[in-house]
C-alpha atoms as a PDB file:
ATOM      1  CA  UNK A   1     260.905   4.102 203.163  1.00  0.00           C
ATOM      2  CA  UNK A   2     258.120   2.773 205.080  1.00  0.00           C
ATOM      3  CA  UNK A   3     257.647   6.517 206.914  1.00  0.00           C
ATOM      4  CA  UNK A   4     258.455   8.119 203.682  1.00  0.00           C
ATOM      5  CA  UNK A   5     255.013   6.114 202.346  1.00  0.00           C
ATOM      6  CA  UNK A   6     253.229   7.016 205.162  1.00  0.00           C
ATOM      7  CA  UNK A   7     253.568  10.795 204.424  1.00  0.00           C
ATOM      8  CA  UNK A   8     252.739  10.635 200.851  1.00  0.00           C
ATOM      9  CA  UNK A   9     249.663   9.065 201.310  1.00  0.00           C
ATOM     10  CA  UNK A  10     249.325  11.910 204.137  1.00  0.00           C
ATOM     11  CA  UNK A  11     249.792  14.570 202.255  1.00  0.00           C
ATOM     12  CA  UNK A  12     247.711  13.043 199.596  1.00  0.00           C
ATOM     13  CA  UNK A  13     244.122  12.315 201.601  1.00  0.00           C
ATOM     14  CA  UNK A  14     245.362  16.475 203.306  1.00  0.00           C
ATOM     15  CA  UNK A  15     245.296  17.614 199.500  1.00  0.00           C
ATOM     16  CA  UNK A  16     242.393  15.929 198.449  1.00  0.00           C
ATOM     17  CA  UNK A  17     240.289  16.658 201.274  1.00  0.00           C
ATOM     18  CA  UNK A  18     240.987  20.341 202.227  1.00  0.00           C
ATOM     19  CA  UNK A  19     238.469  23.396 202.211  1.00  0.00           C
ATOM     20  CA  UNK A  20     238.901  26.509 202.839  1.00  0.00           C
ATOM     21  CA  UNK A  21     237.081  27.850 206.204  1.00  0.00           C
ATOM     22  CA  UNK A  22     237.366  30.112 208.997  1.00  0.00           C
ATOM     23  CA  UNK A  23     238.263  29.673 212.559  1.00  0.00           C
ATOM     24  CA  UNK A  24     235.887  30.408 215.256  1.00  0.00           C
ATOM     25  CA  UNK A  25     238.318  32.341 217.763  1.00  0.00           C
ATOM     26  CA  UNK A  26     237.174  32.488 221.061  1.00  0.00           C
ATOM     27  CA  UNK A  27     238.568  35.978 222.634  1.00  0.00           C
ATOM     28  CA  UNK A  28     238.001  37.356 226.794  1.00  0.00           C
ATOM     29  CA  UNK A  29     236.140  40.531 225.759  1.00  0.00           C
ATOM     30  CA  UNK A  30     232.444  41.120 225.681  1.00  0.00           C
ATOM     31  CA  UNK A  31     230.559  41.632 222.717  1.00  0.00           C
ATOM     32  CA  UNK A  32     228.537  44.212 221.554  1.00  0.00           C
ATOM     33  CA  UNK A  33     225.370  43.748 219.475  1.00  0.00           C
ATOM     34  CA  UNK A  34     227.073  43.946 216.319  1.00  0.00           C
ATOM     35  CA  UNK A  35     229.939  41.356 217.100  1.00  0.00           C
ATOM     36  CA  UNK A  36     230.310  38.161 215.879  1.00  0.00           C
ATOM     37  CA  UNK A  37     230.061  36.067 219.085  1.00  0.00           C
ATOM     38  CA  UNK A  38     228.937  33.304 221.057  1.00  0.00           C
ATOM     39  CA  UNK A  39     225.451  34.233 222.907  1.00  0.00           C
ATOM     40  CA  UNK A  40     224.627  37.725 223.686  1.00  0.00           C
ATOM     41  CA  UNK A  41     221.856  40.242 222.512  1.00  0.00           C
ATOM     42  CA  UNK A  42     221.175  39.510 219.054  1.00  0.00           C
ATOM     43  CA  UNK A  43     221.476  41.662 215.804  1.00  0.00           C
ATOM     44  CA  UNK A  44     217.423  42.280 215.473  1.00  0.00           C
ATOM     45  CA  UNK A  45     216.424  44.914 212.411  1.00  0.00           C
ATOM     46  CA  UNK A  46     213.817  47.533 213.470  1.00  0.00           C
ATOM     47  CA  UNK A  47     210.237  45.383 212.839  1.00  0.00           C
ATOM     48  CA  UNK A  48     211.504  42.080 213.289  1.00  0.00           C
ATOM     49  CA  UNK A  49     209.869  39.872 215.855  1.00  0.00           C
ATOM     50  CA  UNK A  50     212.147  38.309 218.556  1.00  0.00           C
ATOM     51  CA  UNK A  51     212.048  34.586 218.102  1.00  0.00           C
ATOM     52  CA  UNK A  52     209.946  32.266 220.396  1.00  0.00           C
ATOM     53  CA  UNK A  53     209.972  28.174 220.887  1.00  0.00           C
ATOM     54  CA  UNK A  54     207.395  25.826 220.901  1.00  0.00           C
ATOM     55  CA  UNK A  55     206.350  27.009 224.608  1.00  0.00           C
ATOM     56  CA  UNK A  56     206.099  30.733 223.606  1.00  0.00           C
ATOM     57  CA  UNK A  57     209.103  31.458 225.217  1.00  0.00           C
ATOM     58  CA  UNK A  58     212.095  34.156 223.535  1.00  0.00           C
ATOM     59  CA  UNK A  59     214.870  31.497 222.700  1.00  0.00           C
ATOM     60  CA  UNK A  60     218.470  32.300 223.267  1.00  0.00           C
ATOM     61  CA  UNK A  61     221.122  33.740 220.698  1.00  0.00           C
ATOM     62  CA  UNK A  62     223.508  30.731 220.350  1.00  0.00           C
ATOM     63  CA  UNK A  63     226.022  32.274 217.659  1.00  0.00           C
ATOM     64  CA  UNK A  64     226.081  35.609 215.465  1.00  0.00           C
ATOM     65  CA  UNK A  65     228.580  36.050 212.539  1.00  0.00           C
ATOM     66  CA  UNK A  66     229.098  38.571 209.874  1.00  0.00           C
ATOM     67  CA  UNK A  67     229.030  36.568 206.555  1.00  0.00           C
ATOM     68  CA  UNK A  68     229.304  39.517 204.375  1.00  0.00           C
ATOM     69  CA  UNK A  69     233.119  39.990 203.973  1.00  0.00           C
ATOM     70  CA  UNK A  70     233.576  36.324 203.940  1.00  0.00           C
ATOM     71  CA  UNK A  71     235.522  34.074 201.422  1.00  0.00           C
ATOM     72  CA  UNK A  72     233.397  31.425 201.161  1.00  0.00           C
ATOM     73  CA  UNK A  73     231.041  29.904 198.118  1.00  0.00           C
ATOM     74  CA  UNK A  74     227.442  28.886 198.601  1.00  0.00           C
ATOM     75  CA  UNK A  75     226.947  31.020 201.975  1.00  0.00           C
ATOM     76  CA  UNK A  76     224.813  34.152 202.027  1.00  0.00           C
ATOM     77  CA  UNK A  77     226.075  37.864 203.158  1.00  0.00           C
ATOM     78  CA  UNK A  78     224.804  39.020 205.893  1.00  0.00           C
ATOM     79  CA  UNK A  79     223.885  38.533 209.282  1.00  0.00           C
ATOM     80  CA  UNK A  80     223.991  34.425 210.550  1.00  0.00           C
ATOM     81  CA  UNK A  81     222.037  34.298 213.743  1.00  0.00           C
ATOM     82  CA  UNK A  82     221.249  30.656 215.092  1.00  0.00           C
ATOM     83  CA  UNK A  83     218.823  30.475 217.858  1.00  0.00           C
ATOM     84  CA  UNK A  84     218.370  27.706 220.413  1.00  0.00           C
ATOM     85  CA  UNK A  85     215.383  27.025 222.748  1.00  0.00           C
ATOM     86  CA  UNK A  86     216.158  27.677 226.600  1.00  0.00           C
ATOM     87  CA  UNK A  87     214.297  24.170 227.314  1.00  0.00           C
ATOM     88  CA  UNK A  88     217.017  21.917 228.322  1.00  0.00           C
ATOM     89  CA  UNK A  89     215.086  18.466 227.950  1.00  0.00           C
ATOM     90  CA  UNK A  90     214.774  19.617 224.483  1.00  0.00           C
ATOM     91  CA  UNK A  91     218.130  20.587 224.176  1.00  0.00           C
ATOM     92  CA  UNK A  92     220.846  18.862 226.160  1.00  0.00           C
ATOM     93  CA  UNK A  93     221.409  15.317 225.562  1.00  0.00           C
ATOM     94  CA  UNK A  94     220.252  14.605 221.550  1.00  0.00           C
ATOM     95  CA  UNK A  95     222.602  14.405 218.699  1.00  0.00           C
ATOM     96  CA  UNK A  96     219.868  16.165 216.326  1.00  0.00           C
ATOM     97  CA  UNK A  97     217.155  18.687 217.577  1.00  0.00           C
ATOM     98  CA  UNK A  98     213.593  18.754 216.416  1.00  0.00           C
ATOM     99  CA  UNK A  99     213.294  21.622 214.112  1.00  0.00           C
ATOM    100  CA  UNK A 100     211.297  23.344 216.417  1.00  0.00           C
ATOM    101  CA  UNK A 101     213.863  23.805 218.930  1.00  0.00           C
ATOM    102  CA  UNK A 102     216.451  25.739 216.844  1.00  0.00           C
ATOM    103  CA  UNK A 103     216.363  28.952 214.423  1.00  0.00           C
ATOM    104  CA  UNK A 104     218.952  30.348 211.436  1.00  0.00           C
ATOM    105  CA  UNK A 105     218.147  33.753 210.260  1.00  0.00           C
ATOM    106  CA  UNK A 106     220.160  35.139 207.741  1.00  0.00           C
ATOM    107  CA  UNK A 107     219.422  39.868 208.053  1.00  0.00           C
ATOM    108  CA  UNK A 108     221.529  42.123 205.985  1.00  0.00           C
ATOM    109  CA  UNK A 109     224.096  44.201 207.453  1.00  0.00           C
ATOM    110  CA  UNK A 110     223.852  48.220 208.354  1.00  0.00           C
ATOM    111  CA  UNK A 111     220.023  48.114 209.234  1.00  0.00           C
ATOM    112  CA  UNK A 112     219.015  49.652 212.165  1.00  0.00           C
ATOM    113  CA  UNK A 113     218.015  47.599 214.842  1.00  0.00           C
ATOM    114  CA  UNK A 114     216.873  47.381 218.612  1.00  0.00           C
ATOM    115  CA  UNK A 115     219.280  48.121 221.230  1.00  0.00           C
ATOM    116  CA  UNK A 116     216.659  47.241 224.049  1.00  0.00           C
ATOM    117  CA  UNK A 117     216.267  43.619 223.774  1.00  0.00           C
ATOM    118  CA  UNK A 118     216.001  42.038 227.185  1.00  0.00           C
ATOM    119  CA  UNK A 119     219.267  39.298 227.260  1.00  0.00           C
ATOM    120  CA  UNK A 120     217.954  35.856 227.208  1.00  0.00           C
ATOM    121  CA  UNK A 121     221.020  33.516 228.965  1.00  0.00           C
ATOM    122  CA  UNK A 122     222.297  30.392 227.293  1.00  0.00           C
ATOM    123  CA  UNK A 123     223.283  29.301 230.711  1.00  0.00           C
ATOM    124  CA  UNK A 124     222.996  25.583 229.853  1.00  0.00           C
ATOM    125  CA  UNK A 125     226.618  26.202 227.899  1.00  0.00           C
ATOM    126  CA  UNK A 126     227.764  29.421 228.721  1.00  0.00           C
ATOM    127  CA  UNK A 127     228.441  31.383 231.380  1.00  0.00           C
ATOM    128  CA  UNK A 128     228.595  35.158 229.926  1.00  0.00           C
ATOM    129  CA  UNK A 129     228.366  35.902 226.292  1.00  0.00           C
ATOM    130  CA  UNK A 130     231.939  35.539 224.316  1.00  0.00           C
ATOM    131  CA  UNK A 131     233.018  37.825 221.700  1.00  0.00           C
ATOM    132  CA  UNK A 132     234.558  35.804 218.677  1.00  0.00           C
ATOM    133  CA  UNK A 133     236.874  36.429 215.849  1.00  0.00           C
ATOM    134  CA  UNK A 134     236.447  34.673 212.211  1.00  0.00           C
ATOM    135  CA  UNK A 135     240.194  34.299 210.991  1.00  0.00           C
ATOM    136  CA  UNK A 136     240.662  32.420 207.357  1.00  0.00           C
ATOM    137  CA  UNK A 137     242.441  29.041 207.324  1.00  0.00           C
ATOM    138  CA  UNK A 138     242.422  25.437 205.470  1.00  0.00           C
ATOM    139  CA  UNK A 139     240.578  22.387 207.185  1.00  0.00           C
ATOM    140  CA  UNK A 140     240.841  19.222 206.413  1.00  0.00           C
ATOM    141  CA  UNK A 141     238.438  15.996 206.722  1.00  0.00           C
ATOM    142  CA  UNK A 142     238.756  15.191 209.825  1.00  0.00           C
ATOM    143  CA  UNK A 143     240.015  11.585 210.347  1.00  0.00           C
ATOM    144  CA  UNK A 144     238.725   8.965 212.433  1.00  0.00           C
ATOM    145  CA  UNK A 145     239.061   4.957 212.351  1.00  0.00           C
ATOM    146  CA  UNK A 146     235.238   4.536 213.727  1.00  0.00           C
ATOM    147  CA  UNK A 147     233.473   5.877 210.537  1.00  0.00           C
ATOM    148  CA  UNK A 148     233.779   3.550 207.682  1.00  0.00           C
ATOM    149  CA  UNK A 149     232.660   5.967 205.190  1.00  0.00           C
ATOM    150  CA  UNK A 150     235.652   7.994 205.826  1.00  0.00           C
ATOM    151  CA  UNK A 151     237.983   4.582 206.103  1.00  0.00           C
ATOM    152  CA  UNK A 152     236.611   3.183 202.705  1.00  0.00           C
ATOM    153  CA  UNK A 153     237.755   6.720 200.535  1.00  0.00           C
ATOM    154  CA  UNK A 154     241.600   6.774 202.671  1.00  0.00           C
ATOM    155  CA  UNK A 155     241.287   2.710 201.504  1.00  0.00           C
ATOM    156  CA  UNK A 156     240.623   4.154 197.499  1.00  0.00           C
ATOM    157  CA  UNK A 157     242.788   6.929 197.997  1.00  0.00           C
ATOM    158  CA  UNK A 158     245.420   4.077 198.441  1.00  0.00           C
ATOM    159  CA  UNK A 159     244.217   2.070 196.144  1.00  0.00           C
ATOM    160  CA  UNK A 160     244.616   4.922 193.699  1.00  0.00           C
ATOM    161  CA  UNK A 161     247.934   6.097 194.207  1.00  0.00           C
ATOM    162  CA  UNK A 162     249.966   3.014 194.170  1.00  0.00           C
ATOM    163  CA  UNK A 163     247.820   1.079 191.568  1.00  0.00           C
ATOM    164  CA  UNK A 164     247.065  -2.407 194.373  1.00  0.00           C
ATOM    165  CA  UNK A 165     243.345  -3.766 195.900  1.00  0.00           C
ATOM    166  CA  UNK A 166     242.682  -3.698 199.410  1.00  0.00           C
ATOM    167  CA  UNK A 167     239.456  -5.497 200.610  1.00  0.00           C
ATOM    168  CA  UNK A 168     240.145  -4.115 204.259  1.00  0.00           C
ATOM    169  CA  UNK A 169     242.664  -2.381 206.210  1.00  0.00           C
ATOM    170  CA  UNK A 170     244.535  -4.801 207.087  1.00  0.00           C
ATOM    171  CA  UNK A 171     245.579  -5.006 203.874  1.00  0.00           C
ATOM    172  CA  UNK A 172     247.525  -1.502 204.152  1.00  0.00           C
ATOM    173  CA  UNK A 173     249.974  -3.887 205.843  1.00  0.00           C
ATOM    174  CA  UNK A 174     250.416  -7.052 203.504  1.00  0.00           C
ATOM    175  CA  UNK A 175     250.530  -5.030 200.418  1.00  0.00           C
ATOM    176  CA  UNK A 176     252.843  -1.963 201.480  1.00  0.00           C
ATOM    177  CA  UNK A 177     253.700  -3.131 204.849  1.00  0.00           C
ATOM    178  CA  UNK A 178     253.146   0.076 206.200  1.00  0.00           C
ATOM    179  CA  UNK A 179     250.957  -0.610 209.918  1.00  0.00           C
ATOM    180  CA  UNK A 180     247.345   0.818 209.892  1.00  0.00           C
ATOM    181  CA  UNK A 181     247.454   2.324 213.200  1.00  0.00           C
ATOM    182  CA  UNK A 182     250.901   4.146 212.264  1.00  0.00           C
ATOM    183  CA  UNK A 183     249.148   5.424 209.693  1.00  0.00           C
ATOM    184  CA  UNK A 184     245.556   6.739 211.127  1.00  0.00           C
ATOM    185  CA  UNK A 185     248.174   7.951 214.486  1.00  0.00           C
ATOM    186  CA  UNK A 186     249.822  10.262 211.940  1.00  0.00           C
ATOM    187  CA  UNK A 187     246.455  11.087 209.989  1.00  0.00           C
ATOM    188  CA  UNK A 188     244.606  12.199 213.488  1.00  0.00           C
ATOM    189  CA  UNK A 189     247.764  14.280 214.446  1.00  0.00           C
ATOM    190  CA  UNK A 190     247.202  16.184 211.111  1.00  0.00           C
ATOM    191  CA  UNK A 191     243.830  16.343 210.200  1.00  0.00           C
ATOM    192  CA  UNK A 192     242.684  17.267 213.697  1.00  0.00           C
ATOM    193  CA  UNK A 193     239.318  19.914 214.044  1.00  0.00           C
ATOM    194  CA  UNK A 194     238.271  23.117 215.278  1.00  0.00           C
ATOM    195  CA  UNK A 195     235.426  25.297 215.756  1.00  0.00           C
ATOM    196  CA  UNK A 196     234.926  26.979 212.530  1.00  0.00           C
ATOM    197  CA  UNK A 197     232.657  28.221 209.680  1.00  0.00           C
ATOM    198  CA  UNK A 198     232.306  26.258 206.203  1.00  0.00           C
ATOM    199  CA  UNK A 199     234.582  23.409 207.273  1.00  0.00           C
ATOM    200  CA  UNK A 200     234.002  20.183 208.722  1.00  0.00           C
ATOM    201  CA  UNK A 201     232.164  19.317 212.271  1.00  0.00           C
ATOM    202  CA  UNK A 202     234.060  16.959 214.827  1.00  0.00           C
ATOM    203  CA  UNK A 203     230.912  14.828 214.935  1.00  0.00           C
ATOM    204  CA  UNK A 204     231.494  14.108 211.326  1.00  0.00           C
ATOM    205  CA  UNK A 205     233.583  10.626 212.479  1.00  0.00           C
ATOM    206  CA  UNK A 206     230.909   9.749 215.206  1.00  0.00           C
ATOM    207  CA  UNK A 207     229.531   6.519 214.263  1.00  0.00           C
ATOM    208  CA  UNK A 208     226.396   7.339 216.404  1.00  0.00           C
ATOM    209  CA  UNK A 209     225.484  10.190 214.141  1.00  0.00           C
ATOM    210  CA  UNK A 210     223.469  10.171 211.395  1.00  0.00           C
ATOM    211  CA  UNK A 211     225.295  12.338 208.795  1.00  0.00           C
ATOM    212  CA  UNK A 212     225.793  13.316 205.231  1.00  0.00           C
ATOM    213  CA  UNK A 213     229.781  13.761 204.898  1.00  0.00           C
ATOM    214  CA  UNK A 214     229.522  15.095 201.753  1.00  0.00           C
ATOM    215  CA  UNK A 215     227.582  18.734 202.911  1.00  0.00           C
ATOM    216  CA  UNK A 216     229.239  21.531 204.510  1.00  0.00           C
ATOM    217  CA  UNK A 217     229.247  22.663 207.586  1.00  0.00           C
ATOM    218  CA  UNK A 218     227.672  25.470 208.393  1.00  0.00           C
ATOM    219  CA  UNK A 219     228.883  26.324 211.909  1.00  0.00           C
ATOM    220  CA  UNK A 220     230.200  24.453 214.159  1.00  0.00           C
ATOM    221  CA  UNK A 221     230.965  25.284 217.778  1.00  0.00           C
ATOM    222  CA  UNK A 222     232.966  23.039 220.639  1.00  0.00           C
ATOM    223  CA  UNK A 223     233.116  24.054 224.139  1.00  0.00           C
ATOM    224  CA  UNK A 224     234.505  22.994 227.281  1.00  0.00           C
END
């Protein structure tokens, strides 16, 4: 009974809480300049000026992805280029970058564009560029028993669904004796992330971040 409450409420926070994304699939195989990848030459349309930092000098291509055939609402079509400057102090280190540092350019697809870009290396994460697929799946909020935002809505979600008042979660256990940690075990295990486009990021649940949980994501990218 007690395990059978435990997966209702679940499957509950799953269905309230999923969106629809796509998985960032990392493959062996180089990329061209028109794949979707991690670092890399980037997509450039004839006439457009290779991007610089702060210091003048040509930043890095940190991801490329074809939005266009894409099932998602609120993103553009086209070409999603985000550029990072090569300056590690900048870079490595800080949970948010000055705006300087960083660049999202959005070109349309089936321009013609430079093929003799010199390669600028993201060496700082990568070792070679890494050629990417986008396949479609459901994510949901990531769980995690640090953020309180995230603990007060599972806390109403209970509330909700069997009609009782819990001041903290503790209460989870008096009122339905079902065990907290039982229950966020069993929420991690199926709520857990991955690199994707238009879900959620990992650092959502970091209590050291400053973050709106309610916006999407609009890449995000884990390596090891």
């Amino acid at each position: 009974m007690i395990e059978e409450k435990i997966d209702e409420i679940v499957k509950q926070y799953i269905d309230e809480t999923t969106r629809d994304c796509y998985e960032i699939v990392y493959t062996n195989e180089n990329p061209s300049i028109l794949d979707d990848k991690i670092g890399g030459t980037p997509y450039l349309p004839i006439g457009e000026e290779y991007p610089k930092d702060k210091y003048g000098n040509p930043m890095a291509l940190l991801f490329q992805a074809n939005l266009t055939n894409l099932e998602l609402s609120n993103y553009p079509k086209g070409v999603l280029e985000i550029f990072l400057s090569t300056n590690k102090d900048d870079v490595c280190g800080s949970y948010e970058l000055a705006k300087d540092c960083y660049l999202i350019k959005v070109y349309e697809e089936g321009l013609e564009y430079q093929e003799n870009i010199e390669y600028v290396p993201l060496d700082m994460f990568i070792n070679h560029p890494i050629k990417v697929k986008l396949e479609k799946k459901e994510m949901s909020f990531p769980f995690n028993m640090s953020d309180d935002q995230i603990v007060n809505y599972l806390l109403d979600l209970i509330e909700r669904k069997f009609n009782i008042t819990l001041n903290n979660p503790m209460d989870i256990k008096n009122k339905l004796n079902i065990d907290y940690d039982d229950l966020v075990d069993k929420l991690s295990d199926k709520t857990f992330g991955f690199a994707n486009i238009g879900g959620y990021p990992w650092f959502i649940n970091e209590p050291d971040v400053e973050y709106d949980t309610t916006k999407k994501c609009l890449a995000f990218i884990e390596s090891d």
